[in-house]
PDB file of N, CA and C in Angstrom:
ATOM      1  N   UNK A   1      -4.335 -14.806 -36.924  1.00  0.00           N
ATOM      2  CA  UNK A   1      -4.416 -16.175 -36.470  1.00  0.00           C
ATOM      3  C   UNK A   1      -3.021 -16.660 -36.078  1.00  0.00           C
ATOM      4  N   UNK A   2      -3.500 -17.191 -35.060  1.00  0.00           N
ATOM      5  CA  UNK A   2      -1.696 -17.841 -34.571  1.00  0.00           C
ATOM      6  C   UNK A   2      -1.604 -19.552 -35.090  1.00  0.00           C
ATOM      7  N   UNK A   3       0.150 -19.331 -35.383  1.00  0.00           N
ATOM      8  CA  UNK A   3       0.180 -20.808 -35.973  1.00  0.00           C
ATOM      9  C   UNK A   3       1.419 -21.672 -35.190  1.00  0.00           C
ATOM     10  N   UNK A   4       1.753 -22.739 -35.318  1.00  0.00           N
ATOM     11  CA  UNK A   4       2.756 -23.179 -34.582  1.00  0.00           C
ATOM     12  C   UNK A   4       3.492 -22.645 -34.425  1.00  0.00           C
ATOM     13  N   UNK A   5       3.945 -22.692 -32.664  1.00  0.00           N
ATOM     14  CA  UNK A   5       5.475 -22.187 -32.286  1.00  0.00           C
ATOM     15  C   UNK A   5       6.481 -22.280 -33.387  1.00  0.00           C
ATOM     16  N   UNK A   6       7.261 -22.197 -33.889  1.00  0.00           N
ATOM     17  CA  UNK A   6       8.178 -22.235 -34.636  1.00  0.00           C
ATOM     18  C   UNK A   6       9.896 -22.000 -34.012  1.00  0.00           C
ATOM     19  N   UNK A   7      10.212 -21.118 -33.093  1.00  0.00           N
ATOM     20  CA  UNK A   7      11.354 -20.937 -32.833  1.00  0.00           C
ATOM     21  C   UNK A   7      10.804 -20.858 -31.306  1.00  0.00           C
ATOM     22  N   UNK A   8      12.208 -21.792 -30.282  1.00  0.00           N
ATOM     23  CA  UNK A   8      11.688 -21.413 -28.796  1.00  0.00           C
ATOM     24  C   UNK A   8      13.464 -21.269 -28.893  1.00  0.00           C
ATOM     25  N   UNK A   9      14.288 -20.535 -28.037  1.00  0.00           N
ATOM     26  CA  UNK A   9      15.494 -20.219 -27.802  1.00  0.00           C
ATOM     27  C   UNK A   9      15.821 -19.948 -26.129  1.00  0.00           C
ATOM     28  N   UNK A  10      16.586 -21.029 -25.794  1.00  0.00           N
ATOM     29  CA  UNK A  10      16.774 -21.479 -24.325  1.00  0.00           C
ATOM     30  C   UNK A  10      18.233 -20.533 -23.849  1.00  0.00           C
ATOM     31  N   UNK A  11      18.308 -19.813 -23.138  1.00  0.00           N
ATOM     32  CA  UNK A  11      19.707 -19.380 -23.128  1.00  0.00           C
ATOM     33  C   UNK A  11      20.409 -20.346 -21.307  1.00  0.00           C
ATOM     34  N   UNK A  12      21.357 -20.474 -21.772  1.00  0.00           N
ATOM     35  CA  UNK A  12      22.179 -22.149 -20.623  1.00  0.00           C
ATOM     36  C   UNK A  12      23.527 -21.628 -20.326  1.00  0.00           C
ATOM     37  N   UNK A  13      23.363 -22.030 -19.310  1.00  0.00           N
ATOM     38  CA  UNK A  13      24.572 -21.995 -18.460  1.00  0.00           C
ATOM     39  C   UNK A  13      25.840 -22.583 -19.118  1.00  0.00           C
ATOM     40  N   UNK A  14      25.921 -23.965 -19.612  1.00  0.00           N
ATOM     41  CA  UNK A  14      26.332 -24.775 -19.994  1.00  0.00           C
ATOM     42  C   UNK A  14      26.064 -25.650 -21.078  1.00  0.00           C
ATOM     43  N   UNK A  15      26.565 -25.171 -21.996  1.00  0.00           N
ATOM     44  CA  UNK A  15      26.079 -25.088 -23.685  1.00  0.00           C
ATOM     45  C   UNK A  15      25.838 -26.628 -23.854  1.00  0.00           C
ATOM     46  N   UNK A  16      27.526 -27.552 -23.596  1.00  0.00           N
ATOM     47  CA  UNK A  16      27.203 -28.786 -23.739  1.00  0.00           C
ATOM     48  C   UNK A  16      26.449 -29.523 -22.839  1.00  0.00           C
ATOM     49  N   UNK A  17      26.247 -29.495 -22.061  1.00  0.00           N
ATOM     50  CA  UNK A  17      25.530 -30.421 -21.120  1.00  0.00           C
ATOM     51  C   UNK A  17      24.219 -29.887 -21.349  1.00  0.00           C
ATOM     52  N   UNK A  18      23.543 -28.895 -21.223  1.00  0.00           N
ATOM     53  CA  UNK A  18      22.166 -28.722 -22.096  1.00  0.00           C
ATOM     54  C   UNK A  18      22.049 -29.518 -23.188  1.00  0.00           C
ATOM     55  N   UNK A  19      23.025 -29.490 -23.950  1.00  0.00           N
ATOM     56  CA  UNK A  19      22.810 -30.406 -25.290  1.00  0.00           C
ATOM     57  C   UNK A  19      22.482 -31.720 -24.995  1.00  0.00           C
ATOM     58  N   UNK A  20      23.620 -31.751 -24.252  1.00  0.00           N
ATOM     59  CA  UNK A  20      23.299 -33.739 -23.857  1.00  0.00           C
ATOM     60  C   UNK A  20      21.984 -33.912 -23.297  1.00  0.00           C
ATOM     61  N   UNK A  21      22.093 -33.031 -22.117  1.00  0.00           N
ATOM     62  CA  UNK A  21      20.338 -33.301 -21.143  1.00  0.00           C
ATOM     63  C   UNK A  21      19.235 -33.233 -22.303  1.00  0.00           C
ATOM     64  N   UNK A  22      18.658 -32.483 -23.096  1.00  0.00           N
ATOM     65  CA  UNK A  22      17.679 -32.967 -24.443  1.00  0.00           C
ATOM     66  C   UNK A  22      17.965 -33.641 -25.264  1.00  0.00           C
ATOM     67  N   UNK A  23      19.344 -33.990 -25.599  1.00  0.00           N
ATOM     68  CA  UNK A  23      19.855 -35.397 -26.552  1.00  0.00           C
ATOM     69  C   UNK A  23      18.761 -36.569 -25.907  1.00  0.00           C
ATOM     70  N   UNK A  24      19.317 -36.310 -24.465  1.00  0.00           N
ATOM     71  CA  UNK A  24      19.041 -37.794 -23.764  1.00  0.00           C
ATOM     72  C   UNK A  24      17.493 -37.513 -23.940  1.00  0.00           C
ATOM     73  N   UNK A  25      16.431 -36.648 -24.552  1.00  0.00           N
ATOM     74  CA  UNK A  25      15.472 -36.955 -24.312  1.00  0.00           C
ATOM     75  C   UNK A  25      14.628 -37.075 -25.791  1.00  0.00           C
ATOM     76  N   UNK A  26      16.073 -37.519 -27.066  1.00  0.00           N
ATOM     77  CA  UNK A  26      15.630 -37.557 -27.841  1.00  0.00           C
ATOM     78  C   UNK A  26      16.166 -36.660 -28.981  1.00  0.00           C
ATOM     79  N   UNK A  27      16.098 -35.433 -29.123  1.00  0.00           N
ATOM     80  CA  UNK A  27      16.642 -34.455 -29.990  1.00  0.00           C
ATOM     81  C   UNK A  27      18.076 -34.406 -30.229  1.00  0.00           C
ATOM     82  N   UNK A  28      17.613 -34.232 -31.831  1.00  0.00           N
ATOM     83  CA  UNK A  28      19.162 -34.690 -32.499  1.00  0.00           C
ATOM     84  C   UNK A  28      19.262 -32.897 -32.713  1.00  0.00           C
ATOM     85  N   UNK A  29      20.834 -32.456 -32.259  1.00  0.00           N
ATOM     86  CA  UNK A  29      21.271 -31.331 -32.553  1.00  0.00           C
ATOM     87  C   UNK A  29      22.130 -31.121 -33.554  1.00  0.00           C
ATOM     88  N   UNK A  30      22.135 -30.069 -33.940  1.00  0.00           N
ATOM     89  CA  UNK A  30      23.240 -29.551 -34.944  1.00  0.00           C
ATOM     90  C   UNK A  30      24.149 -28.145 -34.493  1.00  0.00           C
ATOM     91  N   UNK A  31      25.295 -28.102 -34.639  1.00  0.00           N
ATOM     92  CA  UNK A  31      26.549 -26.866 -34.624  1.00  0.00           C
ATOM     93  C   UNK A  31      25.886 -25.996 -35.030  1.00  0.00           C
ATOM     94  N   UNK A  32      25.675 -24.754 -35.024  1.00  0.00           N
ATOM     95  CA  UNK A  32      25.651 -23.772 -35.769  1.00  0.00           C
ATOM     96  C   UNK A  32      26.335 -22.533 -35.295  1.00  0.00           C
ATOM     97  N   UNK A  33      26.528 -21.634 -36.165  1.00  0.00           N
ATOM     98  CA  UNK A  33      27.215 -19.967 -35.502  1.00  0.00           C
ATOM     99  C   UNK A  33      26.718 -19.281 -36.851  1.00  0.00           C
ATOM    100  N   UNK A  34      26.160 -17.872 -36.529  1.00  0.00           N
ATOM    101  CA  UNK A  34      25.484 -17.301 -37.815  1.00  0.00           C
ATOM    102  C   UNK A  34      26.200 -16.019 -37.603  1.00  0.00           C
ATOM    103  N   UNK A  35      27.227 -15.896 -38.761  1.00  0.00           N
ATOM    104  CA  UNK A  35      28.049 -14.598 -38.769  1.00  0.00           C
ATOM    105  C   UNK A  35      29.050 -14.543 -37.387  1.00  0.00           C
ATOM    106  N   UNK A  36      29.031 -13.532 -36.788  1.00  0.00           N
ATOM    107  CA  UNK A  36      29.680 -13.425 -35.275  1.00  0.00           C
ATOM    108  C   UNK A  36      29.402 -13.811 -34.342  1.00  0.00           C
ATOM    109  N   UNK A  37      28.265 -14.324 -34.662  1.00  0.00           N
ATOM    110  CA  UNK A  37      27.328 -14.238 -33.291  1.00  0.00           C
ATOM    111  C   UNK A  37      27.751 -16.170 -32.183  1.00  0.00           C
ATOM    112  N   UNK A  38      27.614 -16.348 -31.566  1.00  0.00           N
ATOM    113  CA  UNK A  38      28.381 -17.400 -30.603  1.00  0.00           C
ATOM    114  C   UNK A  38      27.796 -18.833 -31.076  1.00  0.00           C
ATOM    115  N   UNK A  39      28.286 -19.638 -31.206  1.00  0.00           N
ATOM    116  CA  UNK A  39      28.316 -21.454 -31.350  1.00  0.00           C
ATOM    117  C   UNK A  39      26.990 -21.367 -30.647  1.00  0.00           C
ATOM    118  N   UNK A  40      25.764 -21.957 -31.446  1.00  0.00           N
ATOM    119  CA  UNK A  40      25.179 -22.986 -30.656  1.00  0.00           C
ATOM    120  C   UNK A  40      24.313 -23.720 -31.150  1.00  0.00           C
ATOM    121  N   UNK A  41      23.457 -24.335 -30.784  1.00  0.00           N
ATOM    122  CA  UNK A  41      22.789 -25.984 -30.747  1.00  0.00           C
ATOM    123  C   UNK A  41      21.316 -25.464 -31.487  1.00  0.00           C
ATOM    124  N   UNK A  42      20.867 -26.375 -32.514  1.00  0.00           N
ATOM    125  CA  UNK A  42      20.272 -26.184 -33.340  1.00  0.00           C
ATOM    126  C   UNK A  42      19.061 -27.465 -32.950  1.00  0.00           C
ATOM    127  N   UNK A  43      18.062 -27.762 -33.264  1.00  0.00           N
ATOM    128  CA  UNK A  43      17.344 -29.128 -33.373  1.00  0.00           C
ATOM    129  C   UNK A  43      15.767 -28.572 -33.784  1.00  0.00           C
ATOM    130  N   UNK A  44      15.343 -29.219 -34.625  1.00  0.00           N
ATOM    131  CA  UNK A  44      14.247 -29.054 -35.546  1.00  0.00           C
ATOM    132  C   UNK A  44      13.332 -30.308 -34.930  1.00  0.00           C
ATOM    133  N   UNK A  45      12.351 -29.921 -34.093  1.00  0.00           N
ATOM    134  CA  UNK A  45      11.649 -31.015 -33.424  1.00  0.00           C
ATOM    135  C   UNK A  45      10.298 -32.053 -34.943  1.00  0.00           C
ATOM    136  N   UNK A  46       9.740 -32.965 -34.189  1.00  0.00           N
ATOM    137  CA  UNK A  46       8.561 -32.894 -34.958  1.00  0.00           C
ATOM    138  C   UNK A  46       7.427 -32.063 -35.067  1.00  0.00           C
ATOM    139  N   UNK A  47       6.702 -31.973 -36.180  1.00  0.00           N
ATOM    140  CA  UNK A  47       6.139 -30.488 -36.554  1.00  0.00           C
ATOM    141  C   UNK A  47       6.583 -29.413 -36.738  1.00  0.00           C
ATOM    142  N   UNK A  48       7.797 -29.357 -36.823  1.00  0.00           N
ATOM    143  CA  UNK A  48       8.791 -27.815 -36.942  1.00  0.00           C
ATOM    144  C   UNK A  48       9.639 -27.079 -36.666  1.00  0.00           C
ATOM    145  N   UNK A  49       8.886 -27.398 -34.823  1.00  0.00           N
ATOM    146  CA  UNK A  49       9.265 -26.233 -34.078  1.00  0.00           C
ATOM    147  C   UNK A  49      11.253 -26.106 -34.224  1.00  0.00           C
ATOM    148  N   UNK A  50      11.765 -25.364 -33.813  1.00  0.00           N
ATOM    149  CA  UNK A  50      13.057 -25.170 -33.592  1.00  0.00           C
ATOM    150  C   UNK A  50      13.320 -25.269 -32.123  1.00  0.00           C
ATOM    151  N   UNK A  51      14.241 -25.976 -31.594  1.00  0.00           N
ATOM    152  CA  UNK A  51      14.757 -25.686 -30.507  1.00  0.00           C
ATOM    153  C   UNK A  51      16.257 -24.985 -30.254  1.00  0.00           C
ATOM    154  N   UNK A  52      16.406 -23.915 -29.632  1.00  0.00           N
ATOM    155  CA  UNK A  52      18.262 -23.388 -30.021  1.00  0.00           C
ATOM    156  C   UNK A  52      18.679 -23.268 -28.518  1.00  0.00           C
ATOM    157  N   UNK A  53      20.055 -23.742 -28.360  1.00  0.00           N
ATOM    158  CA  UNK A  53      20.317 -23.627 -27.151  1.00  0.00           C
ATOM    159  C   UNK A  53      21.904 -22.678 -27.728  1.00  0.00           C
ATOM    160  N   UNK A  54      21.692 -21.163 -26.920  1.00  0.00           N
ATOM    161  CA  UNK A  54      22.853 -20.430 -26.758  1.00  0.00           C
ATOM    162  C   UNK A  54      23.500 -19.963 -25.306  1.00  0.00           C
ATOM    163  N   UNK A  55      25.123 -20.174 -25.355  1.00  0.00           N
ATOM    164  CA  UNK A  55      25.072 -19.482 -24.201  1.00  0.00           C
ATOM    165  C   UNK A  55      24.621 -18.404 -23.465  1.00  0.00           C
ATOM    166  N   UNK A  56      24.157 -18.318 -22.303  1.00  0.00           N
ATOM    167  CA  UNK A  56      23.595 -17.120 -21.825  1.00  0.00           C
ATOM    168  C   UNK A  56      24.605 -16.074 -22.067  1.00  0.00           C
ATOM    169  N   UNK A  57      26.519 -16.198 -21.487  1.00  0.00           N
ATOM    170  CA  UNK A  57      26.608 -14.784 -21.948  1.00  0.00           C
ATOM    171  C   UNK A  57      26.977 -14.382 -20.225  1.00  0.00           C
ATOM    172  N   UNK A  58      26.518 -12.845 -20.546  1.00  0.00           N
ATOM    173  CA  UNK A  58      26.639 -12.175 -19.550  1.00  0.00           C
ATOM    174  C   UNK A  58      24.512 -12.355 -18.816  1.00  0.00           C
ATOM    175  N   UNK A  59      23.892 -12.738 -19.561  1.00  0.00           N
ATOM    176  CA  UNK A  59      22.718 -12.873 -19.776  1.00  0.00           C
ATOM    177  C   UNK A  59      22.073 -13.782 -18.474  1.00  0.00           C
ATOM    178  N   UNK A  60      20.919 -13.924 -17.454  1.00  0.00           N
ATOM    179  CA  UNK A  60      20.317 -14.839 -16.765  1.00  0.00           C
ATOM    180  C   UNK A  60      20.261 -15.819 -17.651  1.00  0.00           C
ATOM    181  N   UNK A  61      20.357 -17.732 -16.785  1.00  0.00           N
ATOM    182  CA  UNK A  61      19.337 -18.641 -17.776  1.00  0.00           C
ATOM    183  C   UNK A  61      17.944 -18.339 -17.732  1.00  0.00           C
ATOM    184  N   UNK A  62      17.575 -18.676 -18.977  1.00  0.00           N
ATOM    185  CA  UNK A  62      16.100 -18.940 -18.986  1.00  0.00           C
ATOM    186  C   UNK A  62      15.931 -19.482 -18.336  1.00  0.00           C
ATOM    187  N   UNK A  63      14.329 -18.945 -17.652  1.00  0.00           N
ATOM    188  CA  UNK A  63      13.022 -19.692 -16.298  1.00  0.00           C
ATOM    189  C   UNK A  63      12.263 -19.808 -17.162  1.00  0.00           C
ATOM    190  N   UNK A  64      12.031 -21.101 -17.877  1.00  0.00           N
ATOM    191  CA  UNK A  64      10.634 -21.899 -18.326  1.00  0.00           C
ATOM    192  C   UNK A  64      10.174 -23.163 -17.620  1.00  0.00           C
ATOM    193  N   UNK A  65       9.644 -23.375 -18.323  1.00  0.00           N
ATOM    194  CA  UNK A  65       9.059 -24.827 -17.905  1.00  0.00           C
ATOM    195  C   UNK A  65       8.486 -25.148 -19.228  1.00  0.00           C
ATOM    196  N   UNK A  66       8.737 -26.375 -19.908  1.00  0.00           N
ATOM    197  CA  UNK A  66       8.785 -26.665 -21.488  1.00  0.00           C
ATOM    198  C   UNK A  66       8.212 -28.290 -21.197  1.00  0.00           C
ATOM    199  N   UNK A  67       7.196 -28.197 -22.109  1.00  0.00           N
ATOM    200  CA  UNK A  67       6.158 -29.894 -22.484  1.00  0.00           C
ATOM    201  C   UNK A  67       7.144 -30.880 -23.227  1.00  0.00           C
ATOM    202  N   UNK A  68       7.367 -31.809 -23.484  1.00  0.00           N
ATOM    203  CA  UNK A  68       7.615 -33.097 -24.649  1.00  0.00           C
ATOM    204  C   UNK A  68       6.287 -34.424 -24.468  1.00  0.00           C
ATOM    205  N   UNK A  69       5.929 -34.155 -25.188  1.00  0.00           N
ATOM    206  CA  UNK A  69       5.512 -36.086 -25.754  1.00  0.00           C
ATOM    207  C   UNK A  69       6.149 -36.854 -25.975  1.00  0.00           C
ATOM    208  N   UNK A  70       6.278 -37.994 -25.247  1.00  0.00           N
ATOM    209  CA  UNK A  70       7.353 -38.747 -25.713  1.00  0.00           C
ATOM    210  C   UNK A  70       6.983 -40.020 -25.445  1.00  0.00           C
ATOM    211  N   UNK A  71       7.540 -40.497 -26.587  1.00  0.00           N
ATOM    212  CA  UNK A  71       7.209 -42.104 -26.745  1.00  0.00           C
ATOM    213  C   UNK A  71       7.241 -43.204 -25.067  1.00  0.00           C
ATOM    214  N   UNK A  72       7.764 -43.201 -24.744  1.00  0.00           N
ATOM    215  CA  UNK A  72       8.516 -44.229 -23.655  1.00  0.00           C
ATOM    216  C   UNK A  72       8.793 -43.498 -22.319  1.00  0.00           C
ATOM    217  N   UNK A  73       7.477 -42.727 -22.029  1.00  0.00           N
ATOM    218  CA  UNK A  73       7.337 -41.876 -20.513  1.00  0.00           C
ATOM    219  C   UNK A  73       8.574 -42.505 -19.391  1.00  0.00           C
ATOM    220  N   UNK A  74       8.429 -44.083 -18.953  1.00  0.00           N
ATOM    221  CA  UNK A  74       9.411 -44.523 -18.089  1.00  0.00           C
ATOM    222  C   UNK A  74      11.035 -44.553 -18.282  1.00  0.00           C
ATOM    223  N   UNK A  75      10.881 -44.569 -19.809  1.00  0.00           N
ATOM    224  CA  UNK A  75      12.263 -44.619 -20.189  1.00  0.00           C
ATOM    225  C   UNK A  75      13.009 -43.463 -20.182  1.00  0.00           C
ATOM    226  N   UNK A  76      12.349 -42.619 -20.740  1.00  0.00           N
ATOM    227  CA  UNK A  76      12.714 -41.475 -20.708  1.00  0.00           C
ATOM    228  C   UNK A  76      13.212 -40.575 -19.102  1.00  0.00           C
ATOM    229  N   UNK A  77      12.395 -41.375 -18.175  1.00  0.00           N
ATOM    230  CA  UNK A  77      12.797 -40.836 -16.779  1.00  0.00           C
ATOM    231  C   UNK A  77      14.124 -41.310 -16.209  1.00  0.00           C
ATOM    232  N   UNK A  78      13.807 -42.928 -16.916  1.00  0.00           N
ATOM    233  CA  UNK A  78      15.507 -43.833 -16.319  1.00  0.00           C
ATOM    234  C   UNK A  78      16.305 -43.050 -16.995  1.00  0.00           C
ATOM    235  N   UNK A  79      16.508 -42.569 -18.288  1.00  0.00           N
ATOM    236  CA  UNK A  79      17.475 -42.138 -18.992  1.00  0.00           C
ATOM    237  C   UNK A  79      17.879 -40.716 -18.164  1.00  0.00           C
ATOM    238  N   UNK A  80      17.146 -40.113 -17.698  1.00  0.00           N
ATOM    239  CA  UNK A  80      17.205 -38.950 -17.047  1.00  0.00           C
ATOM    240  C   UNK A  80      17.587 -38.915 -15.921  1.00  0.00           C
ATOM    241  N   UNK A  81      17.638 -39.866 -15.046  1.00  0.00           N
ATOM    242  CA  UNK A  81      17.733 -40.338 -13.763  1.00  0.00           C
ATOM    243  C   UNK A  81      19.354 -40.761 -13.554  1.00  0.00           C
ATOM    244  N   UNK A  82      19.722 -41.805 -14.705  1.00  0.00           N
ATOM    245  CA  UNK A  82      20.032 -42.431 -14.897  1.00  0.00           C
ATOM    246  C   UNK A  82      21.886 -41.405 -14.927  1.00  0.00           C
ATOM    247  N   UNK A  83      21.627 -40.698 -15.928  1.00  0.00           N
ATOM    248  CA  UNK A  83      22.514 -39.715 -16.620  1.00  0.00           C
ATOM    249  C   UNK A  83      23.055 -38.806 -15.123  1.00  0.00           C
ATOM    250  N   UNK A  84      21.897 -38.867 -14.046  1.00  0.00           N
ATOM    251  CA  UNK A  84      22.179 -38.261 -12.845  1.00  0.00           C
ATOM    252  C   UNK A  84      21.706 -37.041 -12.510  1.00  0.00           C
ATOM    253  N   UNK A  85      20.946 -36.319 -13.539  1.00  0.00           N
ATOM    254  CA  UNK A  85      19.993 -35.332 -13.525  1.00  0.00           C
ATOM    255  C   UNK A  85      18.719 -35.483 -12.679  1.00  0.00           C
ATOM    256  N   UNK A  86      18.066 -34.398 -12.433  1.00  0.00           N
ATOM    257  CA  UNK A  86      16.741 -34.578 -11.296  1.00  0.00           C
ATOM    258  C   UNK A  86      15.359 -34.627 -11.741  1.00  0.00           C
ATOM    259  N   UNK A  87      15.042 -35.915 -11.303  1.00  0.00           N
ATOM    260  CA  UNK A  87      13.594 -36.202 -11.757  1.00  0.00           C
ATOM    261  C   UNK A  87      12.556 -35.302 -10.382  1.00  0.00           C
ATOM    262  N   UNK A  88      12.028 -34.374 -10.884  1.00  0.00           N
ATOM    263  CA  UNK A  88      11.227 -33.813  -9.987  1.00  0.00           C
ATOM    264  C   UNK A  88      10.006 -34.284  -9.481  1.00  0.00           C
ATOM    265  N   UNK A  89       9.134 -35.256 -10.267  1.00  0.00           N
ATOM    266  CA  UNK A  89       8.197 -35.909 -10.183  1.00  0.00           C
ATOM    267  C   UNK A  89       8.075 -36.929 -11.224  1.00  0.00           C
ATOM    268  N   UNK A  90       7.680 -38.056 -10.182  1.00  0.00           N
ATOM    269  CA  UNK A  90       7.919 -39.582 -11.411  1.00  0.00           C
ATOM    270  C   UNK A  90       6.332 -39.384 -11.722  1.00  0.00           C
ATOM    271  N   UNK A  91       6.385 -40.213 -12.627  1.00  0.00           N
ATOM    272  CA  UNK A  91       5.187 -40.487 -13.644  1.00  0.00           C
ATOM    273  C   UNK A  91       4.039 -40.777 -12.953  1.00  0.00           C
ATOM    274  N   UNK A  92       2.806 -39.923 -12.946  1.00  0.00           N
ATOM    275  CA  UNK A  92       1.760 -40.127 -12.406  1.00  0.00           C
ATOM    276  C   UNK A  92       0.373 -39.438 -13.547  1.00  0.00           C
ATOM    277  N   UNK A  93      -0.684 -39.936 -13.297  1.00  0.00           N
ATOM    278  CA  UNK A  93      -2.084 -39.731 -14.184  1.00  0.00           C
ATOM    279  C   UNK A  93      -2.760 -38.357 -13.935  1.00  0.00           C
ATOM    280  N   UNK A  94      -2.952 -37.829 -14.570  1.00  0.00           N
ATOM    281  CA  UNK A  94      -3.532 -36.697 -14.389  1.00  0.00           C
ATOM    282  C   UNK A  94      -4.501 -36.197 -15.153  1.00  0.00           C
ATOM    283  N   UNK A  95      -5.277 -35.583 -15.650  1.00  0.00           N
ATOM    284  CA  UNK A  95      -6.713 -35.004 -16.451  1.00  0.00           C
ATOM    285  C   UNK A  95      -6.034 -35.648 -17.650  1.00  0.00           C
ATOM    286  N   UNK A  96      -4.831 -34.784 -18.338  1.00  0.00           N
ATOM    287  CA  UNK A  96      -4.179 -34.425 -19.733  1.00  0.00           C
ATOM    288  C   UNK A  96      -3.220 -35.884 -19.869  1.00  0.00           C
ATOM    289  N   UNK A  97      -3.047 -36.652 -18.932  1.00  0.00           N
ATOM    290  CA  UNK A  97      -2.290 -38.037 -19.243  1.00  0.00           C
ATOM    291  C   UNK A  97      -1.678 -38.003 -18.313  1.00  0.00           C
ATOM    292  N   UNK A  98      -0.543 -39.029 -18.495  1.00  0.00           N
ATOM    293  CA  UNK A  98       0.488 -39.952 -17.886  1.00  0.00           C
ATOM    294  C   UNK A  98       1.693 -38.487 -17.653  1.00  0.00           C
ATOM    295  N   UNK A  99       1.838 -38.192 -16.464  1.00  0.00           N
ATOM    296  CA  UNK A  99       2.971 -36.709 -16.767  1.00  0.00           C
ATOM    297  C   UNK A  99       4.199 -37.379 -15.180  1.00  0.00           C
ATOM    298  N   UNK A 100       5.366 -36.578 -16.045  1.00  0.00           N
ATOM    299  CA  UNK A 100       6.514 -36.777 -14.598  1.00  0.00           C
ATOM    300  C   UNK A 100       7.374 -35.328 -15.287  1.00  0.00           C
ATOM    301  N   UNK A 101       7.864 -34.985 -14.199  1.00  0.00           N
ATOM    302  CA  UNK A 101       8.710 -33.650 -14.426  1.00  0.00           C
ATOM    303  C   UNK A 101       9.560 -34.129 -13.865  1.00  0.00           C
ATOM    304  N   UNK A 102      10.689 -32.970 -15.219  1.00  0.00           N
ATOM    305  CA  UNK A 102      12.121 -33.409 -14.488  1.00  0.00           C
ATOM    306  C   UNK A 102      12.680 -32.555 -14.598  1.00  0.00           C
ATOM    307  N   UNK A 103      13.735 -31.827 -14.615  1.00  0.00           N
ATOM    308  CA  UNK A 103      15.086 -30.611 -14.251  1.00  0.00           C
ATOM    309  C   UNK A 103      15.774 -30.550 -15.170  1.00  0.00           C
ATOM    310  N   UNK A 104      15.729 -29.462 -16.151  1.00  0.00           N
ATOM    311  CA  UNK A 104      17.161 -29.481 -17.138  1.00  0.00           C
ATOM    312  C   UNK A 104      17.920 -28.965 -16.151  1.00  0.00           C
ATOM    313  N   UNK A 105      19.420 -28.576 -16.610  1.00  0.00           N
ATOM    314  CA  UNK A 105      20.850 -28.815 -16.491  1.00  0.00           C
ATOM    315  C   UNK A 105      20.692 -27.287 -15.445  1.00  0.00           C
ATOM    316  N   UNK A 106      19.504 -25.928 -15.753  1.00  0.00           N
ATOM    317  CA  UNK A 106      19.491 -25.207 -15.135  1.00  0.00           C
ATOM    318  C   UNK A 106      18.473 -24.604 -14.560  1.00  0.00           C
ATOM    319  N   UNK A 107      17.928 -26.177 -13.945  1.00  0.00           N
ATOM    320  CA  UNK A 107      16.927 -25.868 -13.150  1.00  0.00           C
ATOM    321  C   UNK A 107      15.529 -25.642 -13.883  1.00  0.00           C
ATOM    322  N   UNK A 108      15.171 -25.543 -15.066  1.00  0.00           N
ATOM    323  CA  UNK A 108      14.163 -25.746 -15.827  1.00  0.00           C
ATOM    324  C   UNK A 108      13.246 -26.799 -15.511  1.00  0.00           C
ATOM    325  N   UNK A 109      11.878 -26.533 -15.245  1.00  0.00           N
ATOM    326  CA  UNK A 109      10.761 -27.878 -15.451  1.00  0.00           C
ATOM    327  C   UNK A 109      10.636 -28.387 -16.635  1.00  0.00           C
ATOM    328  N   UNK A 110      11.197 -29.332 -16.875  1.00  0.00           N
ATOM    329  CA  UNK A 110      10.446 -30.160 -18.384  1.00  0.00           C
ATOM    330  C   UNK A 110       9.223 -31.241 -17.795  1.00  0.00           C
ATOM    331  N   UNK A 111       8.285 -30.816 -18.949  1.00  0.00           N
ATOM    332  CA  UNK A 111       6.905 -32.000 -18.114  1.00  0.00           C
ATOM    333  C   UNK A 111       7.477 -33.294 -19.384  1.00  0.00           C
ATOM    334  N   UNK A 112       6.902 -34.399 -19.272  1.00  0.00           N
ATOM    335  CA  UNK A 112       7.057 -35.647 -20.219  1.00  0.00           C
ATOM    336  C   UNK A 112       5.372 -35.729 -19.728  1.00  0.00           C
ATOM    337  N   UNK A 113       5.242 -35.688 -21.259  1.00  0.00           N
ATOM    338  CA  UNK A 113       3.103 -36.387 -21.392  1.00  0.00           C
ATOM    339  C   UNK A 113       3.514 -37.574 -22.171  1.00  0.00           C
ATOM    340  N   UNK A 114       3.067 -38.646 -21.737  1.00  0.00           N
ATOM    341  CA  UNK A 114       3.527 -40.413 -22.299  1.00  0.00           C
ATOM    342  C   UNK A 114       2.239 -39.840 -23.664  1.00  0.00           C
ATOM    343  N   UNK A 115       2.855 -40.357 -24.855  1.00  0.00           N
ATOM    344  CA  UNK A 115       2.570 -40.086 -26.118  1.00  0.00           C
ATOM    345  C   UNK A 115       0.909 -41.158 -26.067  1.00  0.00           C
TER     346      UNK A 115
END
């Protein structure tokens, strides 16, 4: 039986500004480095999951496309907009809700479903 995601691990171009671009959408991060291995961004969402942002490295960024619920669908777009990042699609109705996509820092789809 499968149970909640638990760990998703984003590898970024740009360690801090990834950080900020999901700050701004809410997630509080933490420092971490485990043994040798390189600095990076920690955040424990609601329900569990982990989010980790490490540098890629010599490594491609990750190609996802990643969901949030989030309280304040419009706000969350100004904040995104706002910061100067790319809103790919503003907020419109669809089967599953209220959805707008927007662009992390490397080109990633993030959807926003208004909570």
């Amino acid at each position: 039986m499968i149970r909640p995601l638990s760990l998703l691990v984003l590898y970024v171009s740009d360690l801090s500004v990834s950080r900020d671009f999901y700050a701004a959408l809410g997630l509080d991060f933490v420092e971490e480095r485990h043994g040798g291995g390189p600095v990076h961004y920690s955040s424990t969402m609601p329900g569990g999951t982990v989010l980790e942002l490490y540098p890629r490295g010599v490594k491609p960024a990750s190609r996802t496309r990643l969901g949030f619920v989030v309280d304040d669908l419009d706000g969350a777009v100004d904040t995104i907009r706002t910061a100067g990042w790319s809103v790919r699609q503003t907020p419109r109705v669809l089967d599953h809700g209220t959805v707008a996509v927007v662009a992390d820092p490397d080109g990633n789809s993030v959807e926003l479903l208004a909570a």
